[in-house]
C-alpha atoms as a PDB file:
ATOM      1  CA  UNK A   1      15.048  13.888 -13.856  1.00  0.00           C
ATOM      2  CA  UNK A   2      13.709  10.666 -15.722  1.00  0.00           C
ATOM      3  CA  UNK A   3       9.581  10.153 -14.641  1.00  0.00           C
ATOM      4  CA  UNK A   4       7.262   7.719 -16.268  1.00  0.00           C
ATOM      5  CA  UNK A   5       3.960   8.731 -17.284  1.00  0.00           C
ATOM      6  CA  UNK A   6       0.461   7.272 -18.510  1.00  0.00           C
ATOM      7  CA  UNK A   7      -1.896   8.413 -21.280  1.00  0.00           C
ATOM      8  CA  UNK A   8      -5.799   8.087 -20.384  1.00  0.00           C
ATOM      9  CA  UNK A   9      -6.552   8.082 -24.223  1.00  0.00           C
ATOM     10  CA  UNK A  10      -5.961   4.158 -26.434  1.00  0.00           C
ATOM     11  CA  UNK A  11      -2.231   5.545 -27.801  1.00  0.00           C
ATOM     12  CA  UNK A  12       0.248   3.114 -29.497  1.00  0.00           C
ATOM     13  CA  UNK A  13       2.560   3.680 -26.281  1.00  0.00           C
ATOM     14  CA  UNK A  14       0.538   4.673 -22.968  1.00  0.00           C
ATOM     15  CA  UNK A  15       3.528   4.414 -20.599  1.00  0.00           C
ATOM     16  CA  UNK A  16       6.172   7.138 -21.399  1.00  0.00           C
ATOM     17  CA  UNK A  17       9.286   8.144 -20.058  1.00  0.00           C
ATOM     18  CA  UNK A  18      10.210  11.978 -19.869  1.00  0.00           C
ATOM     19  CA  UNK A  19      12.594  14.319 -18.496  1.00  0.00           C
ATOM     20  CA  UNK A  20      10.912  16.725 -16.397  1.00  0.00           C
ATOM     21  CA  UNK A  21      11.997  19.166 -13.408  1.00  0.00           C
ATOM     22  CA  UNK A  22      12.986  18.636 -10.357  1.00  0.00           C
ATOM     23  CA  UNK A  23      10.436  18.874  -8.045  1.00  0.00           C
ATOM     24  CA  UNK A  24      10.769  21.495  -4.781  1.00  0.00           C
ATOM     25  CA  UNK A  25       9.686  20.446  -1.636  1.00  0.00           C
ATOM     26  CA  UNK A  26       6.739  22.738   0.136  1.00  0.00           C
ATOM     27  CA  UNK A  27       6.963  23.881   3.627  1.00  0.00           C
ATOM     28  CA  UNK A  28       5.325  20.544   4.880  1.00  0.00           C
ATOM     29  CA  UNK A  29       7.220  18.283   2.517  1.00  0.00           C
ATOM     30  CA  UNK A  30      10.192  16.437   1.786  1.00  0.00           C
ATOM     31  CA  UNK A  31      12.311  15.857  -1.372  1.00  0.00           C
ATOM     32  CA  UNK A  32      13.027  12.136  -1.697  1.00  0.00           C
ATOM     33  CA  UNK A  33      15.757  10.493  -4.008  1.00  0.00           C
ATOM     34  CA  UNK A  34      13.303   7.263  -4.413  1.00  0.00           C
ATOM     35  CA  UNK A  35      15.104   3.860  -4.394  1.00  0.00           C
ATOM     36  CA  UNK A  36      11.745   1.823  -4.848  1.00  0.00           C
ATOM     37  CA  UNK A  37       8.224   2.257  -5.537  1.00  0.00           C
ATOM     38  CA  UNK A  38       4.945  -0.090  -5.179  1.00  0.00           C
ATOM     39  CA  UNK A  39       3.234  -1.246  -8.481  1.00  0.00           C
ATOM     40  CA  UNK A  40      -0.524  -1.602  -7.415  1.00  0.00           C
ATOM     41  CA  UNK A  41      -2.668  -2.516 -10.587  1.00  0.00           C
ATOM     42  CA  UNK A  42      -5.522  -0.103  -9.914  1.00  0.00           C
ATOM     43  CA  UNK A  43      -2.839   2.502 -10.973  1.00  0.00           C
ATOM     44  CA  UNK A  44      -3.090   1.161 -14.616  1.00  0.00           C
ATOM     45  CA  UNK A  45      -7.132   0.152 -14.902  1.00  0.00           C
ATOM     46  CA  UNK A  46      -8.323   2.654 -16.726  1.00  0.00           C
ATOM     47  CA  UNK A  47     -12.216   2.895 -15.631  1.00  0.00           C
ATOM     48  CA  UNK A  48     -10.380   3.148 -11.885  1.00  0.00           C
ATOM     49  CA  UNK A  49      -9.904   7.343 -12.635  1.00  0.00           C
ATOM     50  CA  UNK A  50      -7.623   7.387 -10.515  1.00  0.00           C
ATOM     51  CA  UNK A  51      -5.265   9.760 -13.588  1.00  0.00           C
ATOM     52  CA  UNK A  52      -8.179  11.816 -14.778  1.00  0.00           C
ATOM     53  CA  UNK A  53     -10.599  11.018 -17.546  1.00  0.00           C
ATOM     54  CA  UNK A  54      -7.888  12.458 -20.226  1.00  0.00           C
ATOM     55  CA  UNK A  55      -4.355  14.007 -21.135  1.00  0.00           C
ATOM     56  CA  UNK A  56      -1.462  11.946 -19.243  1.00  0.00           C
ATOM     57  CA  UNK A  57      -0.174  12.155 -15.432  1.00  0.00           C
ATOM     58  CA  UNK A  58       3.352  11.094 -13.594  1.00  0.00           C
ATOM     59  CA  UNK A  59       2.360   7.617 -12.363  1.00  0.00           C
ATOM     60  CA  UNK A  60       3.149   5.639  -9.159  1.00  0.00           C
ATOM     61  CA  UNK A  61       1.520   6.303  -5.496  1.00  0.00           C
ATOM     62  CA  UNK A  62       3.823   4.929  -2.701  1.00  0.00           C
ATOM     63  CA  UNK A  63       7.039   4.799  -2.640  1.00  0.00           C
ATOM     64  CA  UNK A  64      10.556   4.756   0.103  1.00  0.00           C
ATOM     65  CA  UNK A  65      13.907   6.745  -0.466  1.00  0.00           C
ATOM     66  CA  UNK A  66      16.384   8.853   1.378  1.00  0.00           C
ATOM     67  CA  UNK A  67      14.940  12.840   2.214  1.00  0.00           C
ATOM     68  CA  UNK A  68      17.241  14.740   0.329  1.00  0.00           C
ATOM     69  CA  UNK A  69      15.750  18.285   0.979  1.00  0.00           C
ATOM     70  CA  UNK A  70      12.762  19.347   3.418  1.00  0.00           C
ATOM     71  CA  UNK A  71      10.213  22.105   3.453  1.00  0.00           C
ATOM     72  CA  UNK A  72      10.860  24.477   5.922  1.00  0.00           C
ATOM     73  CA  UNK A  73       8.421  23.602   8.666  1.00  0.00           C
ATOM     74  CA  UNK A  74       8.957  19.762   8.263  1.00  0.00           C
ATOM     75  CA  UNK A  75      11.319  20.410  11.459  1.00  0.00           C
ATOM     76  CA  UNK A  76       8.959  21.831  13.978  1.00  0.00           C
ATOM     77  CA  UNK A  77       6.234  18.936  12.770  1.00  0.00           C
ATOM     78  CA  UNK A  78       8.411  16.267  12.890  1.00  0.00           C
ATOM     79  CA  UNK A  79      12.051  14.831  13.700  1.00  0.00           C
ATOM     80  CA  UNK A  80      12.391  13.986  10.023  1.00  0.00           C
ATOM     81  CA  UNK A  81      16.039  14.865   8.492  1.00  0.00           C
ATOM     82  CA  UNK A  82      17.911  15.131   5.752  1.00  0.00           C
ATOM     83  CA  UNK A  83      19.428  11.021   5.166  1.00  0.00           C
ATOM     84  CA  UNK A  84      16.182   9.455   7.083  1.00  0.00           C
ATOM     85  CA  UNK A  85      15.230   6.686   5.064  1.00  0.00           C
ATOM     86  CA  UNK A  86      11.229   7.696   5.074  1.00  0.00           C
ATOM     87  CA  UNK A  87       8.470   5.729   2.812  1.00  0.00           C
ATOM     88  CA  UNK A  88       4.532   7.046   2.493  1.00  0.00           C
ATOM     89  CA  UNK A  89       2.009   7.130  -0.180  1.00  0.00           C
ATOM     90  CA  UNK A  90       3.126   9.898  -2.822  1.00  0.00           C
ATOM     91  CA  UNK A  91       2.111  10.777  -6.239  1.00  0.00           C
ATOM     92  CA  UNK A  92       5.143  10.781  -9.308  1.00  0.00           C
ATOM     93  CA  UNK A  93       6.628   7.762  -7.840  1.00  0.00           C
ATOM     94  CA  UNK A  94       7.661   5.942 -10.535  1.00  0.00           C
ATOM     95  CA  UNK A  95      10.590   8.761 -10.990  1.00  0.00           C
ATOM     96  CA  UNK A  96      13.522   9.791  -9.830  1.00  0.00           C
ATOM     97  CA  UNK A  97      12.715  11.854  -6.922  1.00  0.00           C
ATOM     98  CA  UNK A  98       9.564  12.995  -5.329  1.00  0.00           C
ATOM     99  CA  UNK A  99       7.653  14.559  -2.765  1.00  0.00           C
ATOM    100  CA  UNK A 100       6.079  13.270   0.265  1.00  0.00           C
ATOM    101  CA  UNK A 101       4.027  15.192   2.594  1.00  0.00           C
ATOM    102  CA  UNK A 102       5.198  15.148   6.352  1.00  0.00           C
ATOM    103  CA  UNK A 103       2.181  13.840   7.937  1.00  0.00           C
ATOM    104  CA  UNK A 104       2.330  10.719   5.436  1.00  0.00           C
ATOM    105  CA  UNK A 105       6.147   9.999   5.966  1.00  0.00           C
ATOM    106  CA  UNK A 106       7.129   6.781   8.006  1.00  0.00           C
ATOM    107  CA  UNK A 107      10.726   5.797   9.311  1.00  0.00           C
ATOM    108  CA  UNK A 108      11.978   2.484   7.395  1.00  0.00           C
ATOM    109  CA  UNK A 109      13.076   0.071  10.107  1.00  0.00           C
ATOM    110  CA  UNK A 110      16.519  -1.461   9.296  1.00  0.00           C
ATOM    111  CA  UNK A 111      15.117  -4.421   8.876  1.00  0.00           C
ATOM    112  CA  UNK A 112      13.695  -3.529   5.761  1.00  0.00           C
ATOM    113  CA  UNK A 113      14.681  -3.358   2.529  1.00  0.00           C
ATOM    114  CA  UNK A 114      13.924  -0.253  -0.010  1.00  0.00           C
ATOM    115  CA  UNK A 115      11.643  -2.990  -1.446  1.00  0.00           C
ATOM    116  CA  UNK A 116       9.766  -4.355   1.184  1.00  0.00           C
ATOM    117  CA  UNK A 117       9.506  -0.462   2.382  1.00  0.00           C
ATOM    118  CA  UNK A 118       8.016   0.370  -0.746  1.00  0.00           C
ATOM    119  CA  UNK A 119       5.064  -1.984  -0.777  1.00  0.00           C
ATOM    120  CA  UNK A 120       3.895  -0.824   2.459  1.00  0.00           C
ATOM    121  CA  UNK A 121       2.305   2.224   2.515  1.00  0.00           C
ATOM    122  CA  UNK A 122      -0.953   1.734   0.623  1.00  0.00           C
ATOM    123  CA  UNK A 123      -2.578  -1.702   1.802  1.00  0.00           C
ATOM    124  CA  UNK A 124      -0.999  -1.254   5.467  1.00  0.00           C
ATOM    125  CA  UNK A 125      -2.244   2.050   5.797  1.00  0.00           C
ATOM    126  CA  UNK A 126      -5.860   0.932   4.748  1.00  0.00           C
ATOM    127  CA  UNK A 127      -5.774  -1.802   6.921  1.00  0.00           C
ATOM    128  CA  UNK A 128      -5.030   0.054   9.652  1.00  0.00           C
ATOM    129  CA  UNK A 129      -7.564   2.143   9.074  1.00  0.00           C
ATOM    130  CA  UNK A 130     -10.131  -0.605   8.496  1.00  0.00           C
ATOM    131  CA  UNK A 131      -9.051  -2.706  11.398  1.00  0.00           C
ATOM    132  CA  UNK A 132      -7.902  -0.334  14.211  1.00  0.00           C
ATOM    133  CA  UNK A 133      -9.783   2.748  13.623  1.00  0.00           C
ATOM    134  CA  UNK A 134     -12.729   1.662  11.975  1.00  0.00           C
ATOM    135  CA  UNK A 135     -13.485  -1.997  12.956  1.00  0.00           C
ATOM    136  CA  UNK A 136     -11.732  -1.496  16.672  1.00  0.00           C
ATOM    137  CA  UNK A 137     -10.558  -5.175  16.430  1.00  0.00           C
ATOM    138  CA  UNK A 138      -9.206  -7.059  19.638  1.00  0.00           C
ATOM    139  CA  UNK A 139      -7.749 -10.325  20.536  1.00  0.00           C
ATOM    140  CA  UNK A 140      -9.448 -13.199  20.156  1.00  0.00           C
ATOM    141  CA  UNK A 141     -12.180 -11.435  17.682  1.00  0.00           C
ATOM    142  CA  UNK A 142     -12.654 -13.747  14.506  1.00  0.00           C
ATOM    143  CA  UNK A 143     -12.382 -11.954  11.818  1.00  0.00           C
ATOM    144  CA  UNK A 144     -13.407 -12.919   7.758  1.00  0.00           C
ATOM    145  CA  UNK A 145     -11.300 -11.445   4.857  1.00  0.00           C
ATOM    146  CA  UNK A 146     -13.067 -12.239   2.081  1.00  0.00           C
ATOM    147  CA  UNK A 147     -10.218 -12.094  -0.805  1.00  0.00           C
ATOM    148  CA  UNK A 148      -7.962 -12.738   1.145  1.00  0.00           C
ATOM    149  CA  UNK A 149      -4.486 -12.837  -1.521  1.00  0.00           C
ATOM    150  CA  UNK A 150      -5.515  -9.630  -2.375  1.00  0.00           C
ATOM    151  CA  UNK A 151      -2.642  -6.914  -1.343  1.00  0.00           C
ATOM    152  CA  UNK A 152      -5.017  -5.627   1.007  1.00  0.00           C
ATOM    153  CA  UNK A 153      -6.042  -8.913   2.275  1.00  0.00           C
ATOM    154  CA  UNK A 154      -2.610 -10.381   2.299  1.00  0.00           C
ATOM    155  CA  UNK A 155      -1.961  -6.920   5.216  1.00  0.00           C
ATOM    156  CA  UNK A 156      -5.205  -7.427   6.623  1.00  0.00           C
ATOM    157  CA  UNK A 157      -3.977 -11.212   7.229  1.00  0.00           C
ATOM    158  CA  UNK A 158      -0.757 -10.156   9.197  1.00  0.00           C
ATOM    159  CA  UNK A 159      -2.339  -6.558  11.052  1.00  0.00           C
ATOM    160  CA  UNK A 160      -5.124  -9.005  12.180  1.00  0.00           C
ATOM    161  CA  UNK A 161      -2.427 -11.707  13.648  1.00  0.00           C
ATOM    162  CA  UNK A 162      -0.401  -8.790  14.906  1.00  0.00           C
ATOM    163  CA  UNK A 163      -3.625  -7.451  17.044  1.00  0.00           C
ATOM    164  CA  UNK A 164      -4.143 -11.226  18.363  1.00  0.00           C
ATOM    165  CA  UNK A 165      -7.439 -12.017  15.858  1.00  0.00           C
ATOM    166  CA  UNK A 166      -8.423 -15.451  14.464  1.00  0.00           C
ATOM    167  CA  UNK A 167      -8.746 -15.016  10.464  1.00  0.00           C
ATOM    168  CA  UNK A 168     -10.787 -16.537   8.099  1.00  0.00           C
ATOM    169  CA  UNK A 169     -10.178 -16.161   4.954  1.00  0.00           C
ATOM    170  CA  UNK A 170     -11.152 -16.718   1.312  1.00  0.00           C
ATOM    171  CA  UNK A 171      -9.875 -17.223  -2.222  1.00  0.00           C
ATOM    172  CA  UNK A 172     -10.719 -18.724  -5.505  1.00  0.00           C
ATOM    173  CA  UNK A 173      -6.901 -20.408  -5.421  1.00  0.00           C
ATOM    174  CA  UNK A 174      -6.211 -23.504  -2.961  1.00  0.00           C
ATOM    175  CA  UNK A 175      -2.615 -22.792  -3.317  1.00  0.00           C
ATOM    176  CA  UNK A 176      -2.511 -19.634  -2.489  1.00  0.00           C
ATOM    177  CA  UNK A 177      -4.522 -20.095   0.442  1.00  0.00           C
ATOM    178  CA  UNK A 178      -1.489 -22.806   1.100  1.00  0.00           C
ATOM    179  CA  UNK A 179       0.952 -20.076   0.742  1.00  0.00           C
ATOM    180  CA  UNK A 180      -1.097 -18.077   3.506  1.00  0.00           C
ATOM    181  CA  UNK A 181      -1.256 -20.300   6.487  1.00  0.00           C
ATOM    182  CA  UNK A 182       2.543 -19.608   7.464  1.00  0.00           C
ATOM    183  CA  UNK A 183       1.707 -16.429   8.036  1.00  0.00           C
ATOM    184  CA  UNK A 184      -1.303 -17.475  10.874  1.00  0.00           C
ATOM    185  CA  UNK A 185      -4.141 -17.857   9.074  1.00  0.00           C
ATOM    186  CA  UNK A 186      -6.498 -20.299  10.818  1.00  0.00           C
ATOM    187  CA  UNK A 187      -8.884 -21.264   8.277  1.00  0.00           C
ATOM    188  CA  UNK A 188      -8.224 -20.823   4.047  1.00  0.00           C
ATOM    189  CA  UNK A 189     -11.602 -21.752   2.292  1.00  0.00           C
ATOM    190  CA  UNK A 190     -11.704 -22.083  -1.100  1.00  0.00           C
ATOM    191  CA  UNK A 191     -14.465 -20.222  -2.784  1.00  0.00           C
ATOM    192  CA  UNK A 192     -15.241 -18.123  -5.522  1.00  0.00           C
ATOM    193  CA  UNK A 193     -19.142 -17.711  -4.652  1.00  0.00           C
ATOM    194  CA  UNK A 194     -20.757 -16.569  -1.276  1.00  0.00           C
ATOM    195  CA  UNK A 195     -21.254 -19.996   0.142  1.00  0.00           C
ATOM    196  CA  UNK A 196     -18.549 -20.080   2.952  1.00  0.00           C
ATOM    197  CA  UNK A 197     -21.809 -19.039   5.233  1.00  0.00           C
ATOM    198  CA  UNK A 198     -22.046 -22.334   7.023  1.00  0.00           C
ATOM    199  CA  UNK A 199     -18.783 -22.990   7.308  1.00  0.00           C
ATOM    200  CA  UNK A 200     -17.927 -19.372   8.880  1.00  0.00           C
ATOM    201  CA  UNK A 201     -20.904 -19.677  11.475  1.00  0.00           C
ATOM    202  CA  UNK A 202     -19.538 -22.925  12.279  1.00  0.00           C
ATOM    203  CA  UNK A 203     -16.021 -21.989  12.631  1.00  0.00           C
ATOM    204  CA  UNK A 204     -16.723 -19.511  14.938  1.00  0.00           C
ATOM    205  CA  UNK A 205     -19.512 -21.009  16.857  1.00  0.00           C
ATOM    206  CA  UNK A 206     -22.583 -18.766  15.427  1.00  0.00           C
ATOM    207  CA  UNK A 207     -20.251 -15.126  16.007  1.00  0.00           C
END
């Protein structure tokens, strides 16, 4: 199957594309003809580590397809078929087919396309973890994003609606903060420094 890969070293081509084997799915995975992957750009800054310090790796880390083979205890962990559109976080997703483990895999509504499936593992699944496990955030909690049309901030901005919070948040770009306040947010300040201070405590009457 076709795969694209990344050197760590300065080479005249870093991003490859090889032929490699066809991956097998483990007992607690599934084998996934992938139709779209995410591109997230700390994938291809190099002082991020997240391919090693040298040699070259498979790239791409989320990802949504159609299960075309499972592990065999997939089925007593979870209702996950063969044909279930799925999308999770994965390694080797910028190829033809890879693996996702069982515990990451999500069902793709049918409202969504392989696309919009595709860019949601990563930043959703940190923002859940941020806002619902970690911060415990409830209706009517104000709640600051600072960077806010950053991937992360753009699904911190819509998980924070979705819970019933009041969002502040900030960017260096007026526009973009435009582009923002369809989706609920109830105040955009423009900033590229840390002096939104007053403006926050004011906002939200001292919280």
């Amino acid at each position: 199957m076709k795969s694209y890969w990344m050197h760590i070293e300065d080479v005249p081509n870093p991003i490859e594309l090889r032929d490699v084997a066809m991956p097998t799915a483990g007992p607690t995975q599934a084998l996934v003809k992938v139709h779209a992957a995410g591109l997230n750009r700390g994938e291809f800054i190099k002082g991020h580590g997240l391919h090693g310090s040298h040699g070259a790796k498979a790239i791409g880390m989320e990802a949504a397809g159609e299960i075309v083979a499972i592990g065999d205890k997939v089925g007593a962990m979870s209702p996950f078929k063969v044909g279930d559109r799925v999308m999770a976080r994965c390694g080797a997703s910028f190829s033809e087919f890879a693996l996702m483990n069982v515990q990451e895999m999500m069902a793709i509504p049918d409202s969504l396309s392989w696309e919009e499936a595709a860019s949601i593992p990563i930043t959703f699944l940190v923002t859940y973890d941020l806002l619902v496990q970690q911060g415990k955030l409830k209706t009517n909690d104000w709640m600051l994003i600072n960077g806010v049309s950053s991937g992360v901030g753009v699904a911190s901005l819509q998980m924070g609606k979705a819970l019933g919070a009041k969002v502040i948040g900030t960017s260096g770009s007026q526009t973009k903060l435009n582009q923002l306040m369809p989706l609920g947010l109830d105040l955009g300040i423009c900033s590229r420094s840390a002096d939104f201070y007053a403006t926050v405590m004011s906002t939200t009457e001292g919280k």
